[in-house]
N, C-alpha and C. Protein backbone atom coordinates (compact mmCIF):
# COMPACT_ATOMS: atom_id res chain seq x y z
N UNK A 1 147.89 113.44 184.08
CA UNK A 1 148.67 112.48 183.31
C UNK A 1 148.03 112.29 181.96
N UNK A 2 148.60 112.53 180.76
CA UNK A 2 148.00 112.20 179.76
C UNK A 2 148.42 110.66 179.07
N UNK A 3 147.31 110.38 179.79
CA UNK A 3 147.09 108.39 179.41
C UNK A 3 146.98 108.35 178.01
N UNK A 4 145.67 109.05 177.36
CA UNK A 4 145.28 108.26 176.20
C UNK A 4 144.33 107.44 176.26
N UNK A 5 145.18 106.14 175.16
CA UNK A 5 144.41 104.58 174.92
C UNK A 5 145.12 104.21 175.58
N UNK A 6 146.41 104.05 176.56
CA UNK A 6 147.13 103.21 177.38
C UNK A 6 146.48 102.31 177.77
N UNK A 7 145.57 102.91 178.63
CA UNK A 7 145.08 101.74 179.36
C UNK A 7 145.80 100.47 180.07
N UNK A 8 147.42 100.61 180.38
CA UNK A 8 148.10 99.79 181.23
C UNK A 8 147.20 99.14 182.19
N UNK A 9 147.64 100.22 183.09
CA UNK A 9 146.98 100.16 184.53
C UNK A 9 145.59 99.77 185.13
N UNK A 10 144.93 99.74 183.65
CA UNK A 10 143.57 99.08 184.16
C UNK A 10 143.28 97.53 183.73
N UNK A 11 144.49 96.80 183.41
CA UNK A 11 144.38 95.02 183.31
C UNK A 11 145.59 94.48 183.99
N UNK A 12 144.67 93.55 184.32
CA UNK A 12 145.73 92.81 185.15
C UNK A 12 146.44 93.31 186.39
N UNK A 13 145.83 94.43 186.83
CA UNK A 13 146.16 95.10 188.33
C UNK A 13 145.13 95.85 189.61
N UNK A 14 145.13 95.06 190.47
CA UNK A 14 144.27 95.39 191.59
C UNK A 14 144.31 96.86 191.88
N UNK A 15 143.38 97.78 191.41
CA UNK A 15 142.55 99.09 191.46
C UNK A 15 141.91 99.10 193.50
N UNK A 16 143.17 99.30 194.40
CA UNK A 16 142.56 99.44 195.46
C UNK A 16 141.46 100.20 196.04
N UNK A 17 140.72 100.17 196.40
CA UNK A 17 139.64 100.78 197.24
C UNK A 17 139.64 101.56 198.72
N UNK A 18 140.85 102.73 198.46
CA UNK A 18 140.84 103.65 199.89
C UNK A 18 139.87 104.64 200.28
N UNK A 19 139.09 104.36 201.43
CA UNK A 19 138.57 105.34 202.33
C UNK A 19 139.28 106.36 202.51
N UNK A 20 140.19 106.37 203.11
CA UNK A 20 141.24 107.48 203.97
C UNK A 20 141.24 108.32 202.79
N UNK A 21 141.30 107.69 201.66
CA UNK A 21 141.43 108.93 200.80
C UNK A 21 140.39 109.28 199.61
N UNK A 22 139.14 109.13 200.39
CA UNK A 22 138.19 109.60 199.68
C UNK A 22 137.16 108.48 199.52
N UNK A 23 137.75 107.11 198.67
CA UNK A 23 137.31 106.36 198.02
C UNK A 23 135.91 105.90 198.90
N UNK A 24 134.55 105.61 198.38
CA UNK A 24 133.30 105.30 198.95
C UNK A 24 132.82 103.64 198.20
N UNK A 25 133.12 102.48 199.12
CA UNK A 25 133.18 101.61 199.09
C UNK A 25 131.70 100.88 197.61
N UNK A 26 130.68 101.93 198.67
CA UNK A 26 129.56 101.17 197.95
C UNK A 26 129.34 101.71 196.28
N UNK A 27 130.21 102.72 195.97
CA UNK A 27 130.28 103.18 194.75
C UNK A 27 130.48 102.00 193.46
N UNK A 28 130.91 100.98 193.83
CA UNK A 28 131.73 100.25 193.14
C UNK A 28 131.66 98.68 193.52
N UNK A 29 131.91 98.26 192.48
CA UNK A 29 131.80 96.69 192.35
C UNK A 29 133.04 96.14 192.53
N UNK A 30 132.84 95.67 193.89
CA UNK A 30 134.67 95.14 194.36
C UNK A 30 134.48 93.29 194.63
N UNK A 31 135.81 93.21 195.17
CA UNK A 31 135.84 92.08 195.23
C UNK A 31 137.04 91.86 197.05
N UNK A 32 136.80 91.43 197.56
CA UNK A 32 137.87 91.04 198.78
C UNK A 32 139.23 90.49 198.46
N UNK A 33 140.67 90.87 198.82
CA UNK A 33 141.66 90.69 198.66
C UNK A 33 142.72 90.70 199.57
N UNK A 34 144.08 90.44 199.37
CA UNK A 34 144.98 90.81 200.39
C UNK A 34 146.13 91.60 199.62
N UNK A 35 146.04 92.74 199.96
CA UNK A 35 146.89 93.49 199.45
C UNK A 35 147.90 93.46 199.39
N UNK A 36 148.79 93.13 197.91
CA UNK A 36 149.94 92.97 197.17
C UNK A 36 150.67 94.03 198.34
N UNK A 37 150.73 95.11 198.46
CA UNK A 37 151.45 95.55 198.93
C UNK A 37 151.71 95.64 200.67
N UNK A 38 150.73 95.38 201.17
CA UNK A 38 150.90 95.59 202.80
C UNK A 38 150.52 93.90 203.22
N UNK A 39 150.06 93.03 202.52
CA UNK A 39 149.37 92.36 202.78
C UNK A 39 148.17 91.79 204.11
N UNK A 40 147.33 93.14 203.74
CA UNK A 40 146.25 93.31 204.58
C UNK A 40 144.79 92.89 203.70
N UNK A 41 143.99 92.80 204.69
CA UNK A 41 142.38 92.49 203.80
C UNK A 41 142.28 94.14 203.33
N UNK A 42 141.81 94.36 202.11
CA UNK A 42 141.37 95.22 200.76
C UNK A 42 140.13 94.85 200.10
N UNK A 43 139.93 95.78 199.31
CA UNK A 43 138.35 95.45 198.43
C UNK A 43 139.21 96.51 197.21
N UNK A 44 139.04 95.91 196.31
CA UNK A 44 139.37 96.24 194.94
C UNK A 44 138.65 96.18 193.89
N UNK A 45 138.49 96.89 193.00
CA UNK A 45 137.77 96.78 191.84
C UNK A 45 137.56 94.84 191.25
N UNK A 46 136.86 94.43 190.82
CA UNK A 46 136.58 93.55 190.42
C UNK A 46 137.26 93.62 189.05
N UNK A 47 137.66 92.47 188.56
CA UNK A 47 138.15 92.20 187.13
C UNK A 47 137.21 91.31 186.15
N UNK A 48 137.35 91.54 184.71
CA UNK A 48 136.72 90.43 183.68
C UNK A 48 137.47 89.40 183.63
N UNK A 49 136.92 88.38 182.95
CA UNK A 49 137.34 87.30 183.09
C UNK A 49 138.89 87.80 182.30
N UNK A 50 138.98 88.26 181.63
CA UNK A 50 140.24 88.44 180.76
C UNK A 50 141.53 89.33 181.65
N UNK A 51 141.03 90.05 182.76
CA UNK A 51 142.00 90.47 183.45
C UNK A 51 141.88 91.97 183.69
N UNK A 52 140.79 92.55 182.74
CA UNK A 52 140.81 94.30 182.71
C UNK A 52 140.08 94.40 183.72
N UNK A 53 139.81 95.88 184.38
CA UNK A 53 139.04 96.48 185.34
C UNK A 53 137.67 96.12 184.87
N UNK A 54 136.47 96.04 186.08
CA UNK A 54 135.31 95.63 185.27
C UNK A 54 134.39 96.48 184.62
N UNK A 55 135.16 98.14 184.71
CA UNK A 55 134.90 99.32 184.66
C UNK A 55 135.34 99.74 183.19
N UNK A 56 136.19 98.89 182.78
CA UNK A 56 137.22 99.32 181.51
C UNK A 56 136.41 98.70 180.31
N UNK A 57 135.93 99.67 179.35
CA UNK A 57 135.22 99.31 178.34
C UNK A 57 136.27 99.41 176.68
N UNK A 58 135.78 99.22 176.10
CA UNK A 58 136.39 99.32 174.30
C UNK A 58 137.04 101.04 174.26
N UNK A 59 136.11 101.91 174.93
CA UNK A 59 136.35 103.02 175.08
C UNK A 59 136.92 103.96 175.78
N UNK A 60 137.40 102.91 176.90
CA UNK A 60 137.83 103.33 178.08
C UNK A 60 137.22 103.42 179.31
N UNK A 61 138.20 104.03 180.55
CA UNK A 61 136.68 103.75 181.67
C UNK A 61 135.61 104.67 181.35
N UNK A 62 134.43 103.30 181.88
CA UNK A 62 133.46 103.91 181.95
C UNK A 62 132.62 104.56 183.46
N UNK A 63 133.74 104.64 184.40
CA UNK A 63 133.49 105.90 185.81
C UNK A 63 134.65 106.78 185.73
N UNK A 64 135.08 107.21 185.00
CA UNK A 64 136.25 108.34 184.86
C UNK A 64 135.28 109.49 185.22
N UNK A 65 135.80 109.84 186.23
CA UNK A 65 135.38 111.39 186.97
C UNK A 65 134.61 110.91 188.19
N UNK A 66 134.91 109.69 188.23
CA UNK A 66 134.21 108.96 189.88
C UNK A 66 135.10 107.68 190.46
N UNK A 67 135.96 107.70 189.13
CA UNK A 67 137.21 106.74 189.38
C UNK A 67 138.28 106.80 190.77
N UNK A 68 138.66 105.58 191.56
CA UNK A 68 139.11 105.64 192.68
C UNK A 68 140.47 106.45 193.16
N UNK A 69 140.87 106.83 194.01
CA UNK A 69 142.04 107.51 194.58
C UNK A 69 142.81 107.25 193.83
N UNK A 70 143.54 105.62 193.45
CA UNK A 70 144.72 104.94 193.00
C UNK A 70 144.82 105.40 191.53
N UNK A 71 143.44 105.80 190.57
CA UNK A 71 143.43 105.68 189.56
C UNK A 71 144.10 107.38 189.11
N UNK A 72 143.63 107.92 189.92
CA UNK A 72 143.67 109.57 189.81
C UNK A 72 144.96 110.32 189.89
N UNK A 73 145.61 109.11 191.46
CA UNK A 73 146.70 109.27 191.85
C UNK A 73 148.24 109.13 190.99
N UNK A 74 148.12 107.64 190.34
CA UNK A 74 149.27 106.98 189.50
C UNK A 74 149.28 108.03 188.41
N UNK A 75 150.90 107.74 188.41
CA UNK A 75 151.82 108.63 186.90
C UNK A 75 152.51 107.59 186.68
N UNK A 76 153.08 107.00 185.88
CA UNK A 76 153.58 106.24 185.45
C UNK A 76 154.80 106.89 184.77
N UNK A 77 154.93 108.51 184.91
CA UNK A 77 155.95 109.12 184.91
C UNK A 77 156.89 108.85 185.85
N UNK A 78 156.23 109.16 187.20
CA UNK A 78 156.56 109.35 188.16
C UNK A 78 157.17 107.95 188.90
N UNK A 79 156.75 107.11 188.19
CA UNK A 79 157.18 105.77 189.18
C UNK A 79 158.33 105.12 187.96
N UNK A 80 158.33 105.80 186.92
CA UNK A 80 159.65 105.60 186.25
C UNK A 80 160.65 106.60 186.34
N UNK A 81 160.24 107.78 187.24
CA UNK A 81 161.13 108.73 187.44
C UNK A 81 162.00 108.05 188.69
N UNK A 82 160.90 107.53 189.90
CA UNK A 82 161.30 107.08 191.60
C UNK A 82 162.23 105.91 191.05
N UNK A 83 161.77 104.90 189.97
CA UNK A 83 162.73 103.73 189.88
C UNK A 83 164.09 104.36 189.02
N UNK A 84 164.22 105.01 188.19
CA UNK A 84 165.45 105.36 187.82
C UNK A 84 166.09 105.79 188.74
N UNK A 85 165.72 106.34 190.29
CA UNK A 85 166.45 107.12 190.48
C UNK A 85 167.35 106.20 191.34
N UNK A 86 166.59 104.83 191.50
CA UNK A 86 167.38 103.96 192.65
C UNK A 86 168.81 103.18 192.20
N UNK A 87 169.31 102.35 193.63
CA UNK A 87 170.46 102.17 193.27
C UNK A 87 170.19 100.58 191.61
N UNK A 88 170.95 100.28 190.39
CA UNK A 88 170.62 99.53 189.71
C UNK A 88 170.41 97.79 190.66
N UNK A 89 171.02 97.71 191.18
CA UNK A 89 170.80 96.08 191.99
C UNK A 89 169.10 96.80 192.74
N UNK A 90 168.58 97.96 192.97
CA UNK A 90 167.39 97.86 194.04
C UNK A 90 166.40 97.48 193.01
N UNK A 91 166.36 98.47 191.64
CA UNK A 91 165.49 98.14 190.24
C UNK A 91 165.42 96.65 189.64
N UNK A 92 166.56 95.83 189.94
CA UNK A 92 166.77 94.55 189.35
C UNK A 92 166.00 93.76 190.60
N UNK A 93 165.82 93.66 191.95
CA UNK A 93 165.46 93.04 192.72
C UNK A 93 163.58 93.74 192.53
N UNK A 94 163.38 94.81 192.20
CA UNK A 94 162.01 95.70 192.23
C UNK A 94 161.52 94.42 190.93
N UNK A 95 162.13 94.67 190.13
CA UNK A 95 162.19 93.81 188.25
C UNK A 95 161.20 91.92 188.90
N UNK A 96 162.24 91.85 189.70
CA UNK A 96 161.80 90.81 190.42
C UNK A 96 160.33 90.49 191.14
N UNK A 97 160.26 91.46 191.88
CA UNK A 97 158.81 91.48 193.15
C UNK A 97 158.04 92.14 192.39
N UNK A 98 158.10 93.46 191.80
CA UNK A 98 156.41 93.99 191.38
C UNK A 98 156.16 93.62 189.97
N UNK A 99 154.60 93.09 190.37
CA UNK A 99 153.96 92.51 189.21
C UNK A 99 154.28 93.36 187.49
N UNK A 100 154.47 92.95 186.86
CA UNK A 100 154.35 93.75 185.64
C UNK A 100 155.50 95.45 185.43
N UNK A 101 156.77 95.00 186.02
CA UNK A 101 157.40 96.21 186.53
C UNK A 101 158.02 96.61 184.93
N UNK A 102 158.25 95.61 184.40
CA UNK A 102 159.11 96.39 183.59
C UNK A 102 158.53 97.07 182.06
N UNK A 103 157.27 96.32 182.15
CA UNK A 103 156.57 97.24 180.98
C UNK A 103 155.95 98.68 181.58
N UNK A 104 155.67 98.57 183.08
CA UNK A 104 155.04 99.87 183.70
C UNK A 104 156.59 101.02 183.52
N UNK A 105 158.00 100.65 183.73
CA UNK A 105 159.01 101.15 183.72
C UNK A 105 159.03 101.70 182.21
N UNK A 106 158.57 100.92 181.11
CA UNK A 106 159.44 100.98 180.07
C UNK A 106 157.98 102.33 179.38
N UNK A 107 156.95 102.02 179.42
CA UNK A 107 155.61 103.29 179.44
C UNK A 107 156.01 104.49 180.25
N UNK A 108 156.36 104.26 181.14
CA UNK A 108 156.77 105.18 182.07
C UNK A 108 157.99 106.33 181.48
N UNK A 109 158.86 105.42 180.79
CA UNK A 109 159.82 106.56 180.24
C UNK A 109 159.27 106.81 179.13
N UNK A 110 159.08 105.68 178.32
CA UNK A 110 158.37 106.73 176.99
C UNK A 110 157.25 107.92 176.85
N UNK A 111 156.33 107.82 178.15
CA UNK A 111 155.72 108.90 178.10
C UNK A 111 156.50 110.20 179.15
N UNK A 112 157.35 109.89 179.44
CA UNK A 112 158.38 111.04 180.62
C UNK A 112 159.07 111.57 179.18
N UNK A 113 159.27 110.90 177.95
CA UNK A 113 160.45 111.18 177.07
C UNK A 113 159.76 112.28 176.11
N UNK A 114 157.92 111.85 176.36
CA UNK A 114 157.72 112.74 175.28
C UNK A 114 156.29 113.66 176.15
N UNK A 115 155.66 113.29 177.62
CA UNK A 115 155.44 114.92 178.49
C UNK A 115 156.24 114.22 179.85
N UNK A 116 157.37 115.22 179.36
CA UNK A 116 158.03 115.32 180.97
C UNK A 116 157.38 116.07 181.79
N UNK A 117 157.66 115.48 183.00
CA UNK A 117 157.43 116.12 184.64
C UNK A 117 157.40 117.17 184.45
């Protein structure tokens, strides 16, 4: 995915901490949570007081190339590709429930508009 300076995805959003898929707990400075999405106990990256990853510097991260599953994983192509593709009332109710959906939607196409899939 060519991010850039984006840097969306690293403020203001819980950076989960999966085993199953690789992720090594003690690598990293987490914090205990209940996961937005399953709502189960999680350990997630810790945040600054301001809301960014506690990993996320002026320069960007500073563990990129040791950075977690979630981080490696997300396109922000791709999750503006999955939401276009739904019915418009499922995107307006999505608009609703996930945190920060419609600026992740609206990044999402502008970088699909200019490196598509």
């Amino acid at each position: 995915m060519p991010c850039g300076t984006c840097q969306h995805c690293c403020k203001h959003e819980w950076i989960i901490i999966d085993p199953a898929k690789g992720d090594v707990l003690e690598l990293y400075d987490t914090t205990e949570i209940v996961n937005p999405i399953n709502g189960q106990p999680a350990h997630a990256l810790k945040h600054k007081d301001n809301g960014d990853c506690i990993y996320l510097s002026e320069t960007g991260c500073t563990i990129h190339g040791r950075h977690p599953a979630i981080c490696r994983a997300f396109d922000c192509r791709r999750f503006y590709l999955n939401m276009q593709s739904l019915p418009r009332a499922e995107r307006r109710r999505q608009l609703k429930t996930i945190h920060r959906f419609q600026e992740s939607f609206d990044i999402g196409k502008r970088m699909q508009d200019e490196f598509p899939v």
